[in-house]
Protein backbone atom coordinates (compact mmCIF):
# COMPACT_ATOMS: atom_id res chain seq x y z
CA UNK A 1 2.27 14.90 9.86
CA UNK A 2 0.78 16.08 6.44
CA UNK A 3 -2.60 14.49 6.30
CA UNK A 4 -3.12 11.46 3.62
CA UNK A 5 -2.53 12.43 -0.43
CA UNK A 6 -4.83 9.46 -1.45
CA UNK A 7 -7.29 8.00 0.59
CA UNK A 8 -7.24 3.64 -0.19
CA UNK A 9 -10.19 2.06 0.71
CA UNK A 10 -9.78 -1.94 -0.31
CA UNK A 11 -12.91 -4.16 -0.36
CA UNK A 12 -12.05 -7.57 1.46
CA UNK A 13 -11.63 -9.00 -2.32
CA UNK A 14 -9.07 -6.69 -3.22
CA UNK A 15 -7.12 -6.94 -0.02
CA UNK A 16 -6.92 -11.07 -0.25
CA UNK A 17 -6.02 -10.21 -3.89
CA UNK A 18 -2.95 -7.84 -2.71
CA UNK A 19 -2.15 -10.24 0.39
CA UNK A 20 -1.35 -13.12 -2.41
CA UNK A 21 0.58 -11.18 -4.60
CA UNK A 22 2.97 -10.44 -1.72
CA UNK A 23 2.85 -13.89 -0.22
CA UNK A 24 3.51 -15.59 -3.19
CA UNK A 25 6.12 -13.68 -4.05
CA UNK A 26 5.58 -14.64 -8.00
CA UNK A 27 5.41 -11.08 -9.24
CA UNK A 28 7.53 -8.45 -10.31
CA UNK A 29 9.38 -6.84 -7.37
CA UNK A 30 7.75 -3.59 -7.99
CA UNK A 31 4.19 -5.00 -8.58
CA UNK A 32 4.41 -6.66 -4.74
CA UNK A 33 6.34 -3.19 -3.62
CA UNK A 34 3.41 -1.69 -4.69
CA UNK A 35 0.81 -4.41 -3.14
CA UNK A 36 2.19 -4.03 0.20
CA UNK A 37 1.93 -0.46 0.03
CA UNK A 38 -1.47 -0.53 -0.93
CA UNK A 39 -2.33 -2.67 1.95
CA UNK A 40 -0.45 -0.29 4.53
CA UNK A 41 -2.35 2.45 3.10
CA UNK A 42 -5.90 0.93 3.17
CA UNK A 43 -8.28 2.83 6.15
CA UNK A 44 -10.20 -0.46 6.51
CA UNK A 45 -6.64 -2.15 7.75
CA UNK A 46 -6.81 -2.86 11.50
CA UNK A 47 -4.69 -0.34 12.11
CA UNK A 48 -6.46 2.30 10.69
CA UNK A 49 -3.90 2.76 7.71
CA UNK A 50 -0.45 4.58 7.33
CA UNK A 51 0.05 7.75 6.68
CA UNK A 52 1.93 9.16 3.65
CA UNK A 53 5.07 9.66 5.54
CA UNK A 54 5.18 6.24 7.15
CA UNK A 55 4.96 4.69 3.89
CA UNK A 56 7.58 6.84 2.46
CA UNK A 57 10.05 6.22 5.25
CA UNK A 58 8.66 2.49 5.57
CA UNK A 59 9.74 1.60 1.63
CA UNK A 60 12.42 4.12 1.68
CA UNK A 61 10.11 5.82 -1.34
CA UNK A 62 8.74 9.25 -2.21
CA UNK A 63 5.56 10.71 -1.89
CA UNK A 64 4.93 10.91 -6.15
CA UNK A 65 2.02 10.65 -7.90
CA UNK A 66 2.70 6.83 -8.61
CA UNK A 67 2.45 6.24 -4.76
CA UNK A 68 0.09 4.10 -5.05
CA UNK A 69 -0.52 2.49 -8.66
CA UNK A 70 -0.03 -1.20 -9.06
C-alpha cells in the first residue's frame, strides 16, 4: 500500500476534542465524518494509525486533498 499522504499527529487535547465531537453526535455529519477520520489517521493512536487506503475504503471516501480537514 501507497505510504501515508498526510502524516496526523494529535496531541491528547485534540484527540479528546475529536472523540466528543463524534460521541456526541451534535455536529454536522461531515464535521464528525471528518473527526473520526482524523482519529483513524493519528500515528499516536494505539494502533499505530490507518493508512490512506484503509480510510478511503473504511468511509467509502477518496484520497483528495480535503482528506483530512475538519
Amino acid at each position: 500500500m501507497p505510504a501515508k499522504r498526510y502524516i496526523v499527529t494529535l496531541t491528547p487535547e485534540e484527540r479528546q476534542s475529536l472523540e466528543q465531537i463524534t460521541k456526541t453526535g451534535k455536529a454536522a455529519a461531515a464535521k464528525i465524518n471528518h473527526a473520526h477520520i482524523l482519529l483513524k489517521a493519528d500515528v499516536n493512536h494505539p494502533d499505530g494509525g490507518w493508512n490512506d487506503q484503509a480510510i478511503c475504503d473504511a468511509f467509502n471516501i477518496s484520497t483528495g486533498c480535503d482528506l483530512y480537514l475538519i
